[in-house]
Each structure stands twice: as structure tokens, then as C-alpha cells.
Protein backbone atom coordinates (compact mmCIF):
# COMPACT_ATOMS: atom_id res chain seq x y z
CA UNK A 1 -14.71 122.32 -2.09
CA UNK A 2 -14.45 124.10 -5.49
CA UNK A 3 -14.50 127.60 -6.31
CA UNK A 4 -11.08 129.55 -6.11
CA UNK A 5 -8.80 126.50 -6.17
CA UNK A 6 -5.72 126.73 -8.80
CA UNK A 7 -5.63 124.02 -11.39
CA UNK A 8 -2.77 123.37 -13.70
CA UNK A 9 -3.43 121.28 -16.74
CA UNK A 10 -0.10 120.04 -18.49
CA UNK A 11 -1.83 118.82 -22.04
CA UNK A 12 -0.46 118.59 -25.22
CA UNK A 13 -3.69 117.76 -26.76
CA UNK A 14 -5.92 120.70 -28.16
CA UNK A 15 -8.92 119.22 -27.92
CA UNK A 16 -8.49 117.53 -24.32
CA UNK A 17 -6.91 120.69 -22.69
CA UNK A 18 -10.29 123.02 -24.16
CA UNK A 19 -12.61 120.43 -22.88
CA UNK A 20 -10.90 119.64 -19.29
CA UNK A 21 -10.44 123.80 -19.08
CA UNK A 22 -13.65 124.86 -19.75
CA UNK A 23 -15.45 122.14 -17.67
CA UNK A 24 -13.11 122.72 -14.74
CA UNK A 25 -13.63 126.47 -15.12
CA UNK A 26 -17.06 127.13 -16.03
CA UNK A 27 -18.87 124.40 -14.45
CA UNK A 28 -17.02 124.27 -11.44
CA UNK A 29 -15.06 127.51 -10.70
CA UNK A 30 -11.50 126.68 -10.54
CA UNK A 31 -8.78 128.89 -11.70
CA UNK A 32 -7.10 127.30 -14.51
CA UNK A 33 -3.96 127.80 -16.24
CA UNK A 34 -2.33 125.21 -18.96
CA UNK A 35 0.32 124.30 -20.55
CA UNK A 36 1.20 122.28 -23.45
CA UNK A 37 4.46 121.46 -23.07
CA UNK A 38 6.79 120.28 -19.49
CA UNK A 39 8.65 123.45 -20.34
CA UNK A 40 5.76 125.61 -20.60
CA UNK A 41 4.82 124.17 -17.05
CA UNK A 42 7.82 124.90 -15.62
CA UNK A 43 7.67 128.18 -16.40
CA UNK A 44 4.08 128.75 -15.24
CA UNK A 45 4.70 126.60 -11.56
CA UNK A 46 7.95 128.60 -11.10
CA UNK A 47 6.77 132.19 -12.20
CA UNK A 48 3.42 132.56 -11.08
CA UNK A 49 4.15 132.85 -7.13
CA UNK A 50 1.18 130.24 -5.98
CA UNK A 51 0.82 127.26 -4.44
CA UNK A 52 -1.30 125.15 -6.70
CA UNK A 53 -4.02 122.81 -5.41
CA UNK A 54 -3.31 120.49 -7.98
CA UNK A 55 -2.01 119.70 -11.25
CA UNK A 56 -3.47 117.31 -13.91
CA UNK A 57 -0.70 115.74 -15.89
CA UNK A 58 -0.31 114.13 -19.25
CA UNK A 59 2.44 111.19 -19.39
CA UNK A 60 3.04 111.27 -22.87
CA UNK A 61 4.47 115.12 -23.71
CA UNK A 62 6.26 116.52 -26.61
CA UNK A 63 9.39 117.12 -24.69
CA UNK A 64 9.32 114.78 -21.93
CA UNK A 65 7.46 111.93 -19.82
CA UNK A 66 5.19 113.67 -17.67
CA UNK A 67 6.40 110.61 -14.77
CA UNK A 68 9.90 112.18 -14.62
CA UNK A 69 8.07 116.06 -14.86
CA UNK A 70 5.99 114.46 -11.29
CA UNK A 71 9.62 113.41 -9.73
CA UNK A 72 10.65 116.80 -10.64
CA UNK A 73 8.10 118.27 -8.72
CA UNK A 74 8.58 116.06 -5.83
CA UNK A 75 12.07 116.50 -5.60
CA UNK A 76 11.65 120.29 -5.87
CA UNK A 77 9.35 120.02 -2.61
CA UNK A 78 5.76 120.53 -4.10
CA UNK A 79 3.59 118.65 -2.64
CA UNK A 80 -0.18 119.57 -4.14
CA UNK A 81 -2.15 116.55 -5.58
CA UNK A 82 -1.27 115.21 -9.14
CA UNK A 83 -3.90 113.23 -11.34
CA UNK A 84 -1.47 111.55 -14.07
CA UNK A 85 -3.35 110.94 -17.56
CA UNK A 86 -2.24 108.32 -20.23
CA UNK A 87 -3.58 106.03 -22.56
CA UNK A 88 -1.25 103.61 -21.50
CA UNK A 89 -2.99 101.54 -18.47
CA UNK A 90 -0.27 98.75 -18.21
CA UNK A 91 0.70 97.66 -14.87
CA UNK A 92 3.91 98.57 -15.73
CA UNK A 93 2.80 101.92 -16.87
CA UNK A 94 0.88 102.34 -13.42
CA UNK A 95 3.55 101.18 -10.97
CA UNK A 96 6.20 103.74 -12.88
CA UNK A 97 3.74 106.63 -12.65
CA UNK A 98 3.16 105.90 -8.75
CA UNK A 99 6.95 105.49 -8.45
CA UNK A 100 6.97 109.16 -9.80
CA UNK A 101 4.87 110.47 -6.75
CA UNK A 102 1.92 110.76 -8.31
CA UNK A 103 -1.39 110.62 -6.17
CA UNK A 104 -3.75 108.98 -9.49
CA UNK A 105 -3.28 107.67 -12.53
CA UNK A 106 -6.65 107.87 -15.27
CA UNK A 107 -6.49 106.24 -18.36
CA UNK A 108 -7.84 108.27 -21.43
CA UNK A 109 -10.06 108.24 -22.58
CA UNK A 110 -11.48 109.19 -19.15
CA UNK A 111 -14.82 110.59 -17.79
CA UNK A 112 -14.91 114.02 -16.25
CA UNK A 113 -16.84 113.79 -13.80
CA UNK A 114 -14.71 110.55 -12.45
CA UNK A 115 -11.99 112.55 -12.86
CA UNK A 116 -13.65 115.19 -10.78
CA UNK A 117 -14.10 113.08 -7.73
CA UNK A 118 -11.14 111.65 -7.81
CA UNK A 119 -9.49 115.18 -7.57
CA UNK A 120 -12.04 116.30 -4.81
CA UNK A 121 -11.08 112.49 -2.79
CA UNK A 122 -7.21 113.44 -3.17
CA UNK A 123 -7.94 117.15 -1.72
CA UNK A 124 -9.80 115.64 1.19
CA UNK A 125 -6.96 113.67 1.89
CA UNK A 126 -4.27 116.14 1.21
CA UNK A 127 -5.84 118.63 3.68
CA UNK A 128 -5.66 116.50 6.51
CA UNK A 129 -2.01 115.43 5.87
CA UNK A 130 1.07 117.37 7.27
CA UNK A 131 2.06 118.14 3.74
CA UNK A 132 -0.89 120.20 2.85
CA UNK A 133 0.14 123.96 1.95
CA UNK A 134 -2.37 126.00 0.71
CA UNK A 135 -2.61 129.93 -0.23
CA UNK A 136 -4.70 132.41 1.22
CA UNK A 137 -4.42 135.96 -0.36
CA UNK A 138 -0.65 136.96 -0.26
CA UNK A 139 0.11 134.21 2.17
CA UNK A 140 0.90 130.58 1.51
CA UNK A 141 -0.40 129.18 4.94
CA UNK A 142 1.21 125.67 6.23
CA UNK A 143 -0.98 124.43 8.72
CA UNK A 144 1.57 121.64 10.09
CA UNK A 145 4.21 124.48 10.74
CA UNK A 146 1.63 126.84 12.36
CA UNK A 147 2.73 129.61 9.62
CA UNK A 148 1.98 132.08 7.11
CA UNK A 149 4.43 133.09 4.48
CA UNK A 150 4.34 136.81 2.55
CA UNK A 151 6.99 136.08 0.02
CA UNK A 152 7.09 139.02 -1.66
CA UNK A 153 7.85 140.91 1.60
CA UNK A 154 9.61 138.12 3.42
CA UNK A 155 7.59 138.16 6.23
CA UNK A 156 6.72 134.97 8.46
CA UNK A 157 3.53 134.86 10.70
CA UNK A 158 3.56 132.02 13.39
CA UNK A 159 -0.10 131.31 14.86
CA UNK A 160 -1.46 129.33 17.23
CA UNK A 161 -3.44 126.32 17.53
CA UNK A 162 -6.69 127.71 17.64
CA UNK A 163 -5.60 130.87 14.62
CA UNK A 164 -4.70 127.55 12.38
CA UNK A 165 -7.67 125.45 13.05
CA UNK A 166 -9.51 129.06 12.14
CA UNK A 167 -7.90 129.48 9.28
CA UNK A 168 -7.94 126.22 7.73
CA UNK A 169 -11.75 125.44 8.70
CA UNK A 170 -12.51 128.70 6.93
CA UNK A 171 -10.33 128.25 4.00
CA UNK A 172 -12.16 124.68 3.92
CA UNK A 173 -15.59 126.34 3.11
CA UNK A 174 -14.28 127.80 -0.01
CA UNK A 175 -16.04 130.94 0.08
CA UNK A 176 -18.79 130.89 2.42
CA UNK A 177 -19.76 132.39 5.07
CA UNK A 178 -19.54 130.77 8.46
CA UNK A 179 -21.85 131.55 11.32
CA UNK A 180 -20.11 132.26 14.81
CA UNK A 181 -22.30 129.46 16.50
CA UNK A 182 -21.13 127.30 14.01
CA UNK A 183 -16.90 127.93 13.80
CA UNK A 184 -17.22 128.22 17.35
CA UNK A 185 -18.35 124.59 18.13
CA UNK A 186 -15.90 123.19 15.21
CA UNK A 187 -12.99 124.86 16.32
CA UNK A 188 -13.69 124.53 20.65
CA UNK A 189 -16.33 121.48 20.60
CA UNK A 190 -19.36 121.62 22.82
CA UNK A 191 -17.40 123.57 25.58
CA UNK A 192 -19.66 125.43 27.92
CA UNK A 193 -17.22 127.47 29.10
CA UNK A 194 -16.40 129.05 25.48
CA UNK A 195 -18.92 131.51 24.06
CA UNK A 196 -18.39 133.77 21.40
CA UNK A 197 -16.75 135.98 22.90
CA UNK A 198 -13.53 133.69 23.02
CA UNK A 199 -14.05 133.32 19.08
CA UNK A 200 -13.89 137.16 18.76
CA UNK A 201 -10.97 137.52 21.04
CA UNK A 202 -9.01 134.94 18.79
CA UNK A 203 -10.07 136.49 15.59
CA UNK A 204 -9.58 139.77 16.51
CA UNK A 205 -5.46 138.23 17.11
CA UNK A 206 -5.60 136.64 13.99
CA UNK A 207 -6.50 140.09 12.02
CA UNK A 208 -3.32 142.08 13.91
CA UNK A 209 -1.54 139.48 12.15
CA UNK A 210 -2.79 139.12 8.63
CA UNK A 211 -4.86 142.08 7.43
CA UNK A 212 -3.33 145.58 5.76
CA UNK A 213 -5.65 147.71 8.23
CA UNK A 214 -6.86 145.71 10.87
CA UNK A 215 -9.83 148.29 10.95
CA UNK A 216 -11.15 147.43 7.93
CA UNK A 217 -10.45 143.66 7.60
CA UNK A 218 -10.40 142.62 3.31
CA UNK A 219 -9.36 138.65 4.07
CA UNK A 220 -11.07 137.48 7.07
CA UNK A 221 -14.26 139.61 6.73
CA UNK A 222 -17.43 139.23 8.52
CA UNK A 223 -20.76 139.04 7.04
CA UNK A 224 -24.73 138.91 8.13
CA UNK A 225 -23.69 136.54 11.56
CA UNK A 226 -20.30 134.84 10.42
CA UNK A 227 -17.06 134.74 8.92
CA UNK A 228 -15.77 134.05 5.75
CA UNK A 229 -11.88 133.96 3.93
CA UNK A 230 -11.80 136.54 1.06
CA UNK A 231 -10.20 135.07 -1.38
CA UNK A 232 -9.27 136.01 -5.27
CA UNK A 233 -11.26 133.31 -7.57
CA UNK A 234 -13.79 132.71 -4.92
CA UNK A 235 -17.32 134.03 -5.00
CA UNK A 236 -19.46 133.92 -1.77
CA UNK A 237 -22.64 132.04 -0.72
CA UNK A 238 -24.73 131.06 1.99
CA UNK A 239 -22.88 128.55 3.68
């Protein structure tokens, strides 16, 4: 649960943004982007045309509370996980930042890899919720609604049971590969009257939906035994 997920830092600090960047970047493979100012943030969570898998927030910005930038977000619909940082650790301080819809408050200074698993327990949780949205290549996929979204050609995709448990078991191994055996037993249970077969009759479906050129599948490719989500930021690996 690492590589390829979208990060934005909202930091007015130099010196905290660098070191929470390059940690979160080269240590652990997210894709970054950061802000130092609510504005600036705006601009990148409006403009950029993703779905980011979280966003770590600083309360105390140069133009704003970063509590009323989280009610902002809220109200706007996003629902990805957001870590609120402050060196104020008041009760007061806490209640007011949950109150904003935030999912965890750390007080600076604060240890990274804390930090870390808290982000990695709020994804666990946000993945299993109805909320979760997440992207995969041009899609944003929303498992509770059964659909796929292309918004740059307007196009909707609605799958089925099986396609989303698929897609979101797959998306859930970052970017490794899967082996048949394996997604087939997740996805069906210890069925004896699936086989592999039935897996290759639902992904086969599942390409005629999402891929270019269904010939020559570039998300859901197959490789040495299994199946794997090609997606930008991620880097394969055994699985």
C-alpha cells in the first residue's frame, strides 16, 4: 500500500514541506505535490483532474486555518483521508479540527514514520468505506456506485459485482502482479465450481470496457501467471 498513491502536502514551512516531500517520495514512492499556501491548494486540488489519496494539512497557514480549508473540502464532496498538523494539541484545538472533517490530527513536532502509519491505518479504513473513490489511469473508479468515470470524455462505465471486486483487489496491490490462482480465490472464495476460466471470462468483460484496444490491454495487463493494474507512479514487483 504505497507506490503510485497522490499525496498533497499543504505546508507553509520550508523546511517541514522538503523533509515530509522527500521522505514520502523517495523512501516510499508516493506522488507528491505541495503547496504553501490554502490558495495554492486550491488551485492544485481543482486543476490537476485527480482524485487524491490524501492530503496532509497544516492548521496554521498564511492565508487561512487549514480547519475551515478541511470543511471546504468536505463540503465540496472530497472525501480522501486528511492528516491535520499543528503545534497546537489543545483539546479545544483537537475537537475543532475533528469538527472540520478531518480523519487525524498530529501535533508537530511529529515523527514520520508515526505519521506514516497513521496515513496507511486511515487508507485501510477509507477503502473499505462507501466513500472511497480512487483513480485508475483516466478513470476515477467508485466502487460503492459500481462505476468508472472518463472525465475528460464524459464517459460512464457501470460494472458488475465481480468487475469491482477485480478492480479494487487489484488496485489494492499497488503495483503487483497477481497470480490467477490467487485473484481467483479472493474474488469467488474456495468455490469448486469456479476455475479460471470464469476469471478470464470476467476479465476479458472488464477490458471491452476500460482499455483503448482491447487487443493489446495497457491498464489491466497480464504478466508471467497473473494480473496486475498499470498505473502512472507505480512500478511493478513480485507480488
Amino acid at each position: 500500500m504505497a507506490a503510485g498513491r497522490s499525496i498533497l502536502i499543504v505546508e507553509d514551512d520550508a523546511a517541514v514541506q522538503e523533509v515530509l516531500a522527500d521522505h514520502l517520495a523517495e523512501e516510499h514512492g508516493f506522488i507528491i505535490f505541495t503547496a504553501a499556501t490554502l490558495a495554492e491548494a486550491e488551485k492544485i486540488i481543482a486543476g490537476e483532474g485527480r482524485v487524491f489519496d490524501a492530503v496532509i494539512l497544516d492548521v496554521g497557514m498564511p492565508d487561512g486555518d487549514g480547519r475551515d480549508f478541511c470543511a471546504d473540502l468536505r463540503r465540496q464532496g472530497h472525501k480522501m483521508p486528511v492528516i491535520l498538523l499543528t503545534g497546537r494539541d489543545a483539546e479545544c484545538d483537537v475537537v475543532r479540527g475533528f469538527s472540520s472533517g478531518a480523519n487525524d490530527y498530529i501535533a508537530k513536532p511529529f515523527r514520520l514514520k508515526e505519521l506514516l502509519a497513521r496515513l496507511r491505518a486511515l487508507w485501510r479504513a477509507f477503502e473499505s468505506s462507501d466513500e472511497a473513490t480512487f483513480s485508475l489511469g483516466p478513470f476515477t473508479f467508485r466502487p460503492s456506485k459500481k462505476l468508472l468515470h472518463d472525465s475528460v470524455n464524459d464517459r460512464r462505465i457501470r460494472l458488475t459485482d465481480k468487475e469491482v471486486a477485480i478492480l479494487r483487489y487489484l488496485y489494492r496491490s499497488d503495483a503487483n502482479r497477481v497470480d490467477r490462482e490467487k485473484l481467483l480465490v479472493e474474488i469467488w472464495g474456495q468455490n469448486a465450481d469456479v476455475n479460471t476460466h470464469t476469471l478470464e471470462t470476467h476479465i476479458y468483460r472488464l477490458r471491452q470496457k476500460i482499455e483503448p484496444d482491447p487487443r493489446f490491454p495497457s491498464l489491466l495487463v497480464f504478466e508471467r501467471g497473473g494480473y496486475r493494474l498499470n498505473l502512472p507512479g507505480k512500478s511493478a514487483g513480485e507480488a
